[in-house]
PDB file of N, CA and C in Angstrom:
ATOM      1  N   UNK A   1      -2.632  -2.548 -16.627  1.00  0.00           N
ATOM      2  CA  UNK A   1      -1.331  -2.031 -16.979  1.00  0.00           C
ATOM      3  C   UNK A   1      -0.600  -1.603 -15.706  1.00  0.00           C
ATOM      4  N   UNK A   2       0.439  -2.027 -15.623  1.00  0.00           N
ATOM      5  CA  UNK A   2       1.006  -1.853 -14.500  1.00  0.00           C
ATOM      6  C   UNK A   2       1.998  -0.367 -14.507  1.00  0.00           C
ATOM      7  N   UNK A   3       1.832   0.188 -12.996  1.00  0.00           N
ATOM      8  CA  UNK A   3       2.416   1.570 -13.299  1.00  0.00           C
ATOM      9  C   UNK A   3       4.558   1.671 -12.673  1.00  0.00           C
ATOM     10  N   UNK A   4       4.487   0.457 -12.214  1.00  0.00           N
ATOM     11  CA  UNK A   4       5.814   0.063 -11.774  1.00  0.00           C
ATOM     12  C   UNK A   4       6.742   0.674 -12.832  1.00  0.00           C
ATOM     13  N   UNK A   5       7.103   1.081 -13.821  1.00  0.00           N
ATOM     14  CA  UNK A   5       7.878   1.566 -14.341  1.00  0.00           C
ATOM     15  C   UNK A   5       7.716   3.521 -14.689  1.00  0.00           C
ATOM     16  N   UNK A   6       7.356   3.932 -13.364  1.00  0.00           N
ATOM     17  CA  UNK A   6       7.340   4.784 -13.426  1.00  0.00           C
ATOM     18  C   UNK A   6       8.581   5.699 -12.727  1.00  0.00           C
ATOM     19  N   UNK A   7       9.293   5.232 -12.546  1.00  0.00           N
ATOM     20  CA  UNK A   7      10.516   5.610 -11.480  1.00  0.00           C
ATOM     21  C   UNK A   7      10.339   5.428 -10.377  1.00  0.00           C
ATOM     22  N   UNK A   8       9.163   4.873  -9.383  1.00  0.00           N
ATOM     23  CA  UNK A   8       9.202   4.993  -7.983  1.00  0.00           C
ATOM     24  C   UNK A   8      10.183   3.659  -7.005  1.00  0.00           C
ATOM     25  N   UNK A   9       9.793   3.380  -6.291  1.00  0.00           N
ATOM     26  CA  UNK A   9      10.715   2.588  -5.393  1.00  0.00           C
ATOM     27  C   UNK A   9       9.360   1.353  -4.845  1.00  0.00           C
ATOM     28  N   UNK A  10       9.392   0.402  -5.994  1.00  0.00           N
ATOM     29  CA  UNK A  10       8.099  -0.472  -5.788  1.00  0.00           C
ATOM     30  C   UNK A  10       8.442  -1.576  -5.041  1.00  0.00           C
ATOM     31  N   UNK A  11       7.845  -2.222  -4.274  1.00  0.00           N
ATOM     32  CA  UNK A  11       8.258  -3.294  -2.987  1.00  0.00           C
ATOM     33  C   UNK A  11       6.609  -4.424  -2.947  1.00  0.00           C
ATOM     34  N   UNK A  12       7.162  -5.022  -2.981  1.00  0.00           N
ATOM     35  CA  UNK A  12       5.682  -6.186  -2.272  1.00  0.00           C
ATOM     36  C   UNK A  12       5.594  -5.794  -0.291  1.00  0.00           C
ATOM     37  N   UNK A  13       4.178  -6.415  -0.617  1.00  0.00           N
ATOM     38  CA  UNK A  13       3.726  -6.163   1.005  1.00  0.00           C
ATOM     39  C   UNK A  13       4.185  -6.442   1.669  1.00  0.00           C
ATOM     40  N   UNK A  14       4.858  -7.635   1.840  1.00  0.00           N
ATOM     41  CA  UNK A  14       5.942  -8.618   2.652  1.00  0.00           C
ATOM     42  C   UNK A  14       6.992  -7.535   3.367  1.00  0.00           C
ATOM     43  N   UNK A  15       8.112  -7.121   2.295  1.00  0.00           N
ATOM     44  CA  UNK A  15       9.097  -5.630   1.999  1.00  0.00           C
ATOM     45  C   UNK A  15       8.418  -4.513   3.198  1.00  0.00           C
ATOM     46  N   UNK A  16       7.211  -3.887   2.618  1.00  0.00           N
ATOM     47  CA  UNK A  16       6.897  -3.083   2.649  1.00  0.00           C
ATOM     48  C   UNK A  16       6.132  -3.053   4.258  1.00  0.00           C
ATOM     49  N   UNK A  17       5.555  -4.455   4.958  1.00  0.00           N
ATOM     50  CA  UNK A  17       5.146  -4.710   6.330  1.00  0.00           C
ATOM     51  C   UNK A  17       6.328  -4.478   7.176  1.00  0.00           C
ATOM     52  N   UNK A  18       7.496  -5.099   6.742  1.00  0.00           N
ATOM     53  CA  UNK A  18       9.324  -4.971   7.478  1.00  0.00           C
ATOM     54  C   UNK A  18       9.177  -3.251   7.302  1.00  0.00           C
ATOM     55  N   UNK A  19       9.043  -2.958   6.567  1.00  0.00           N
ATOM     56  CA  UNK A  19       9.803  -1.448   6.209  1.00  0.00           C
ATOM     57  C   UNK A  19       8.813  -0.837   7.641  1.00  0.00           C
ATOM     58  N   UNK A  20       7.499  -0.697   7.288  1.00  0.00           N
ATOM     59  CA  UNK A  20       6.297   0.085   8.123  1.00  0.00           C
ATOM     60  C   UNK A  20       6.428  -0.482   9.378  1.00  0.00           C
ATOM     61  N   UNK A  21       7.138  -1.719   9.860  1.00  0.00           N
ATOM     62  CA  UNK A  21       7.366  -2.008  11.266  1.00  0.00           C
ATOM     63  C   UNK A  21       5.470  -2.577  11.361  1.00  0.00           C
ATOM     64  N   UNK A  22       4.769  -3.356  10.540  1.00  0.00           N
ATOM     65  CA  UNK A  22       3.372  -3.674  10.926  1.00  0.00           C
ATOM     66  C   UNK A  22       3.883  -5.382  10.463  1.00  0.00           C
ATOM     67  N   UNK A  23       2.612  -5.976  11.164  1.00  0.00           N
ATOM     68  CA  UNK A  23       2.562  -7.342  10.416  1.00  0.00           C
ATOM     69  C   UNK A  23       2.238  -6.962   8.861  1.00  0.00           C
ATOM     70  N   UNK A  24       2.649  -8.282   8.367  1.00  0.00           N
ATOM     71  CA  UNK A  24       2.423  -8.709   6.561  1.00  0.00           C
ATOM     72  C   UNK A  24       0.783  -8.517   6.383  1.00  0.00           C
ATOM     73  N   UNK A  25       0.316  -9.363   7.179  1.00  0.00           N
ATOM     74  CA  UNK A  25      -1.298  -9.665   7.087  1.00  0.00           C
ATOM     75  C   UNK A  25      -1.816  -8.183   6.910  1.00  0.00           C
ATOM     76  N   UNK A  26      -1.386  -7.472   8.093  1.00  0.00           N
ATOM     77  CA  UNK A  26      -2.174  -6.123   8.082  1.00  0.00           C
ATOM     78  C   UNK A  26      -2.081  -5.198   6.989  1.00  0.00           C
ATOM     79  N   UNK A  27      -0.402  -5.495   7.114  1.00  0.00           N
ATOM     80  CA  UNK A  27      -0.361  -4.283   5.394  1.00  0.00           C
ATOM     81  C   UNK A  27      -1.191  -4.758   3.846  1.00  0.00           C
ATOM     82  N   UNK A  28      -1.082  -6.135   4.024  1.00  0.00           N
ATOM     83  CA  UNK A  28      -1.976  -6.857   2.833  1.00  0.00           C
ATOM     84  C   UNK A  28      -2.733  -5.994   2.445  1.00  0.00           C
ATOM     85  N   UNK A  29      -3.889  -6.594   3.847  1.00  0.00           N
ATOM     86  CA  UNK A  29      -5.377  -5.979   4.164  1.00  0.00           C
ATOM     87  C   UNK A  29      -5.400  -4.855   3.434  1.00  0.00           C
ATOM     88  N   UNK A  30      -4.171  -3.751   3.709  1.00  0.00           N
ATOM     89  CA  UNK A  30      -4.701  -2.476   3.987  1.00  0.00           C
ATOM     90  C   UNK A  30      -4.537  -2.357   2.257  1.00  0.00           C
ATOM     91  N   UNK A  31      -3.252  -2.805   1.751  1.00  0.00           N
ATOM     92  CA  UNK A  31      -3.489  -2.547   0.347  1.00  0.00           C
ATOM     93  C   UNK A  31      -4.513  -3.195  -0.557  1.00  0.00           C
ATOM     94  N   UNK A  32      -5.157  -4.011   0.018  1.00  0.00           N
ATOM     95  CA  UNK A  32      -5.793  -4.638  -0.281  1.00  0.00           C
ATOM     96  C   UNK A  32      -7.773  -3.869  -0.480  1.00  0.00           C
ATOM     97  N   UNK A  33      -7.554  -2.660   0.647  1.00  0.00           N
ATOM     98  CA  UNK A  33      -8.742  -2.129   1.090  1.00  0.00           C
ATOM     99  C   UNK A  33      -8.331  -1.060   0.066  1.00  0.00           C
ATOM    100  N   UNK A  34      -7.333  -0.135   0.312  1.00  0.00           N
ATOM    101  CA  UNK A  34      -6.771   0.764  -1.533  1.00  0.00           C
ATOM    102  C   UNK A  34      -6.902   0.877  -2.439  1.00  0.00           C
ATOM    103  N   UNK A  35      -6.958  -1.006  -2.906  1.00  0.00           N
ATOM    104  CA  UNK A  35      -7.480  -1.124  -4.019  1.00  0.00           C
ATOM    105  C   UNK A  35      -8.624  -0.924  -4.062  1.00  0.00           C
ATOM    106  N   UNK A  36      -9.607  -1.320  -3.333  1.00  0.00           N
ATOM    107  CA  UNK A  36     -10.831  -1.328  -3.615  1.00  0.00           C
ATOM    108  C   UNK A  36     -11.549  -0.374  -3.786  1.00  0.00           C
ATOM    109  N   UNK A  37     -11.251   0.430  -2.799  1.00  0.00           N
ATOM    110  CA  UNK A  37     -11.443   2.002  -2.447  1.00  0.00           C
ATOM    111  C   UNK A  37     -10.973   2.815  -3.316  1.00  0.00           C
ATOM    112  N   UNK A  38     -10.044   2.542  -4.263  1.00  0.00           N
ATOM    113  CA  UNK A  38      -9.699   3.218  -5.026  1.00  0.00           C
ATOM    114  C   UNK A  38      -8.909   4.601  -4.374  1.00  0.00           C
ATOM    115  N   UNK A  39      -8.564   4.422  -2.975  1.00  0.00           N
ATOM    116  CA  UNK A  39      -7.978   6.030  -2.404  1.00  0.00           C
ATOM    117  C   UNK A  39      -6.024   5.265  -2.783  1.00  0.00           C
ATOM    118  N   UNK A  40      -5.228   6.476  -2.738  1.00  0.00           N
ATOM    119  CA  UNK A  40      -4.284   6.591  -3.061  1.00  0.00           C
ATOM    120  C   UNK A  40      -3.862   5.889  -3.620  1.00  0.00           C
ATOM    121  N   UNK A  41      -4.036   6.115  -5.149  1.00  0.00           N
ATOM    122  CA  UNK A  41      -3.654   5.590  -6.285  1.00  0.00           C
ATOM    123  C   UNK A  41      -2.450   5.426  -6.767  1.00  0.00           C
ATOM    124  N   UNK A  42      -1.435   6.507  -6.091  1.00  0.00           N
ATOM    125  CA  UNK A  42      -0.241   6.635  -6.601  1.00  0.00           C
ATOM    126  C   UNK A  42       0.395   5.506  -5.858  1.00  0.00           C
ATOM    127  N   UNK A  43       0.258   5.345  -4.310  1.00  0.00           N
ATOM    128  CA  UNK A  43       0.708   4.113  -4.037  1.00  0.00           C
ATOM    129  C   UNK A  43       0.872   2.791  -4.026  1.00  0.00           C
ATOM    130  N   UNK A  44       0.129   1.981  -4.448  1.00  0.00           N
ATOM    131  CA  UNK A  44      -0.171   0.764  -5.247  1.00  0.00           C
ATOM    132  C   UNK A  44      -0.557   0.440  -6.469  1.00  0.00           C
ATOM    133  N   UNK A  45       0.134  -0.242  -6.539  1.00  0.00           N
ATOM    134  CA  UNK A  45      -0.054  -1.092  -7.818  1.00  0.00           C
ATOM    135  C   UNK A  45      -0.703  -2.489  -7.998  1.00  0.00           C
ATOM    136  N   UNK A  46      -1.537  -2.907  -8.651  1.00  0.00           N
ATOM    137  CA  UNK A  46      -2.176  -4.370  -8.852  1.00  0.00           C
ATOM    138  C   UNK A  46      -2.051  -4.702 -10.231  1.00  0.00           C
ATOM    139  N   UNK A  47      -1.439  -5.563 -10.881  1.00  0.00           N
ATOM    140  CA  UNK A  47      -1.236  -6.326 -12.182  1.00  0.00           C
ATOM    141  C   UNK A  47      -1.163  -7.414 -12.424  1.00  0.00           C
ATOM    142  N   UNK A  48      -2.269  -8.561 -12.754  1.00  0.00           N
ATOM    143  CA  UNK A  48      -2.187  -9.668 -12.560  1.00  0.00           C
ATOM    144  C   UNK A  48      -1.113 -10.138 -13.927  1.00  0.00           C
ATOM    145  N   UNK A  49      -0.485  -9.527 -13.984  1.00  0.00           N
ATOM    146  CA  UNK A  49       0.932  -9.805 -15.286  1.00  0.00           C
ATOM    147  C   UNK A  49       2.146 -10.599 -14.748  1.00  0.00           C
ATOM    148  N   UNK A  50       2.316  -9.605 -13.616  1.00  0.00           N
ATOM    149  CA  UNK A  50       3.128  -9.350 -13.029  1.00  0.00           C
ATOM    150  C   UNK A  50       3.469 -10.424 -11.238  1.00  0.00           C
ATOM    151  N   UNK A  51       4.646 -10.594 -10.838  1.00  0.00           N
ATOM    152  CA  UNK A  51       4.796 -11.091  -9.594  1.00  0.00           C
ATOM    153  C   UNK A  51       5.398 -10.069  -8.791  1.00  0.00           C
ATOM    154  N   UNK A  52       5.197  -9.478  -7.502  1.00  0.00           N
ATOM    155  CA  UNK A  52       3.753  -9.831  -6.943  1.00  0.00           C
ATOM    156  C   UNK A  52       3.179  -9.223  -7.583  1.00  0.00           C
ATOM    157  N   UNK A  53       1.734  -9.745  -7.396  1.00  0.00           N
ATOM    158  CA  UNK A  53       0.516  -8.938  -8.533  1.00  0.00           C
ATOM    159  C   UNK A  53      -0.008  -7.502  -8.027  1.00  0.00           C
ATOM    160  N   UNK A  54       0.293  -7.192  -6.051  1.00  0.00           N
ATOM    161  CA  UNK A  54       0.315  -6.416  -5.527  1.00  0.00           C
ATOM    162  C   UNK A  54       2.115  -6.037  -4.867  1.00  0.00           C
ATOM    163  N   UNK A  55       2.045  -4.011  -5.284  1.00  0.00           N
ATOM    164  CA  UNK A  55       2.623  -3.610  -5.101  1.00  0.00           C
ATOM    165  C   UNK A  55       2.715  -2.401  -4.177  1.00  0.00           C
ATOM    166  N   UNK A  56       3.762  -1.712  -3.402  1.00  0.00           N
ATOM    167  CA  UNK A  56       3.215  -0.542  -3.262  1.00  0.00           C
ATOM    168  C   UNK A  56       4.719   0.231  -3.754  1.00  0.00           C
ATOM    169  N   UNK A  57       4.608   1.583  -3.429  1.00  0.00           N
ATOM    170  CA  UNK A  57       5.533   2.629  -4.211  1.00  0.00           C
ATOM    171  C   UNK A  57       6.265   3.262  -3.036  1.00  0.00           C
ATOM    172  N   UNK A  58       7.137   2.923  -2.115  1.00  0.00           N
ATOM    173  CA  UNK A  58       7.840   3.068  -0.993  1.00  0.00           C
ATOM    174  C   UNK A  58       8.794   5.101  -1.641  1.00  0.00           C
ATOM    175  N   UNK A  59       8.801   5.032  -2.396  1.00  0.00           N
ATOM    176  CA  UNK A  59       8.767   6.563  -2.581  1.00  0.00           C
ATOM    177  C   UNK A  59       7.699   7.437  -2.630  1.00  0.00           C
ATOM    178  N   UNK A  60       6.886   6.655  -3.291  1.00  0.00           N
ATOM    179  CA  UNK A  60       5.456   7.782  -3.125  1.00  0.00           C
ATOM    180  C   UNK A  60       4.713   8.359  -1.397  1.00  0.00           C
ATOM    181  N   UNK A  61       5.018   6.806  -0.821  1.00  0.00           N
ATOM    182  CA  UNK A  61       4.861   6.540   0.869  1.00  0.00           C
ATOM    183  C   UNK A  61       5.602   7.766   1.703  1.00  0.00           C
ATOM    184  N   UNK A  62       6.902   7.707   1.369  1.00  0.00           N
ATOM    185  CA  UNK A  62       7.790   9.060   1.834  1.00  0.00           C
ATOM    186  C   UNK A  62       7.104  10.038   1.696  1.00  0.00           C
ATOM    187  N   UNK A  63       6.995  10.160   0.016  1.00  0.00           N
ATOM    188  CA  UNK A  63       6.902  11.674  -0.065  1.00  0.00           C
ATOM    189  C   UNK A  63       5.434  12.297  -0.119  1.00  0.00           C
ATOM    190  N   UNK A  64       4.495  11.372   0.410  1.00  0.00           N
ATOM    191  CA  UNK A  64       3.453  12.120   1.100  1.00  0.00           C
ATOM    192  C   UNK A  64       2.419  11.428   2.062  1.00  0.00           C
ATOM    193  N   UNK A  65       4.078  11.083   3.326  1.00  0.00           N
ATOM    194  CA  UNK A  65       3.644  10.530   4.397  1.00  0.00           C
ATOM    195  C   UNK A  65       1.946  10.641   5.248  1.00  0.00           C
ATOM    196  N   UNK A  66       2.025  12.047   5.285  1.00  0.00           N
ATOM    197  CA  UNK A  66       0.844  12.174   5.834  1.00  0.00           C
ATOM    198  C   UNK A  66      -0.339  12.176   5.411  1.00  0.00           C
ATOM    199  N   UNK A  67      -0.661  11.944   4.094  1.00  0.00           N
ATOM    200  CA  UNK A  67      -1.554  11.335   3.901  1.00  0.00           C
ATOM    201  C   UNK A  67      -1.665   9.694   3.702  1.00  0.00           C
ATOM    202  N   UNK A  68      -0.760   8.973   3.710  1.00  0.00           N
ATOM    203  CA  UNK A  68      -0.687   7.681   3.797  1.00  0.00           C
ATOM    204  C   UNK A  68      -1.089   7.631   5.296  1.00  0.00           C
ATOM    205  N   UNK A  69      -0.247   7.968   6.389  1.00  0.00           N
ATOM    206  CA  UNK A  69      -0.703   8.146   7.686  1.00  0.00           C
ATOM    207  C   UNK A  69      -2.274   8.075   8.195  1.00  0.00           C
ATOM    208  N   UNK A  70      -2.805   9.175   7.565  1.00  0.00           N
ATOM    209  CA  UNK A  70      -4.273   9.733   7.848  1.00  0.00           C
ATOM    210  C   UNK A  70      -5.296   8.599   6.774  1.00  0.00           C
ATOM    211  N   UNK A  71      -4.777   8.220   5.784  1.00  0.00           N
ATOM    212  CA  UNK A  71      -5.857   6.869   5.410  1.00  0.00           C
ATOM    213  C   UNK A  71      -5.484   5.746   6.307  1.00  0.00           C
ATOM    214  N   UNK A  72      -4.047   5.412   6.611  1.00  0.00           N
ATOM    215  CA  UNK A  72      -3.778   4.107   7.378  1.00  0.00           C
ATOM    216  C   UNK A  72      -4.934   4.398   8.875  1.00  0.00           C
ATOM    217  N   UNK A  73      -4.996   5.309   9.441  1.00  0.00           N
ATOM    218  CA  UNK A  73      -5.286   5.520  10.874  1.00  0.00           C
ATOM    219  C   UNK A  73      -7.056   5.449  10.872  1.00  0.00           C
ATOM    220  N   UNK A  74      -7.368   5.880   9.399  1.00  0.00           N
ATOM    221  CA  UNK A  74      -9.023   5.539   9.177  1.00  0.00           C
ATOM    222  C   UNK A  74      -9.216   4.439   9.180  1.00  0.00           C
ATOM    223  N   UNK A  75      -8.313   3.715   8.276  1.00  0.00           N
ATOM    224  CA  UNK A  75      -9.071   2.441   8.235  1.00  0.00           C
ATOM    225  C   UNK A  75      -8.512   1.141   9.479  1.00  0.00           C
ATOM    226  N   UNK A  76      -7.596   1.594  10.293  1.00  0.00           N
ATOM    227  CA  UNK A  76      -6.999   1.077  11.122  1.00  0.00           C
ATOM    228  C   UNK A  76      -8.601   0.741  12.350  1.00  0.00           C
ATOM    229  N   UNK A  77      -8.584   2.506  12.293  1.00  0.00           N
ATOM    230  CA  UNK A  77      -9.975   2.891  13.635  1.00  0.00           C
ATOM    231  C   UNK A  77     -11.650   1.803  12.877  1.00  0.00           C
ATOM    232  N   UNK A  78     -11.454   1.688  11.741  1.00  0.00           N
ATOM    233  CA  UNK A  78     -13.399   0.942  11.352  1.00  0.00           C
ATOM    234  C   UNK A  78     -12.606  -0.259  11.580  1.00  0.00           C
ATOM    235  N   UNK A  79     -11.566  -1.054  11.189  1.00  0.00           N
ATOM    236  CA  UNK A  79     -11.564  -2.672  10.885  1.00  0.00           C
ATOM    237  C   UNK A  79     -11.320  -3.338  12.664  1.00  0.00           C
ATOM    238  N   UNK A  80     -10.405  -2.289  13.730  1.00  0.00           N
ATOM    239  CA  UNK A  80     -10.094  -2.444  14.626  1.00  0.00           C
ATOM    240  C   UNK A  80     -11.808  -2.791  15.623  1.00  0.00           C
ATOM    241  N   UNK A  81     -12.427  -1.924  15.199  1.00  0.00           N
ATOM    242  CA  UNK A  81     -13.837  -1.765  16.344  1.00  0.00           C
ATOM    243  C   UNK A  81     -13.636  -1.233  17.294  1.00  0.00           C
ATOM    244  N   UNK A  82     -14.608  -1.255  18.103  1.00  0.00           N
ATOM    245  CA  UNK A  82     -14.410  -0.123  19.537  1.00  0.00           C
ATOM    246  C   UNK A  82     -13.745  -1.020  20.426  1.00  0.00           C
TER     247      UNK A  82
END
């Protein structure tokens, strides 16, 4: 069930790589690792109903930057390597 109709400001990765100033690939990845992980739920969305089937919530991103920040920078530091 998709949560896109919740009022937020939903964007595909594509959108959402332009917006964050990162490559597409990377932001994929990263929503891609979200899902799996199941950490910040409020920001993505996955619905195979739906096009794109991955989403994220560019208001939720705002309004609690710093923890989007502090998961992006974890998983930035394990996939990057030493």
């Amino acid at each position: 069930m998709s949560k896109r109709n919740n009022g937020g400001d939903w964007t595909n990765t594509n959108q959402a790589a332009e917006w964050l100033g990162q490559p597409r690939s990377r932001v994929r990845a990263f929503a891609f690792h979200l899902r799996m992980e199941r950490k910040l739920p409020d920001a993505w969305d996955y619905d195979e109903t739906v096009r794109p089937k991955t989403a994220l919530d560019r208001q939720w991103i705002y309004s609690h930057w710093e923890d989007w920040a502090k998961t992006w920078t974890e998983w930035r530091s394990r996939v990057a390597g030493p």
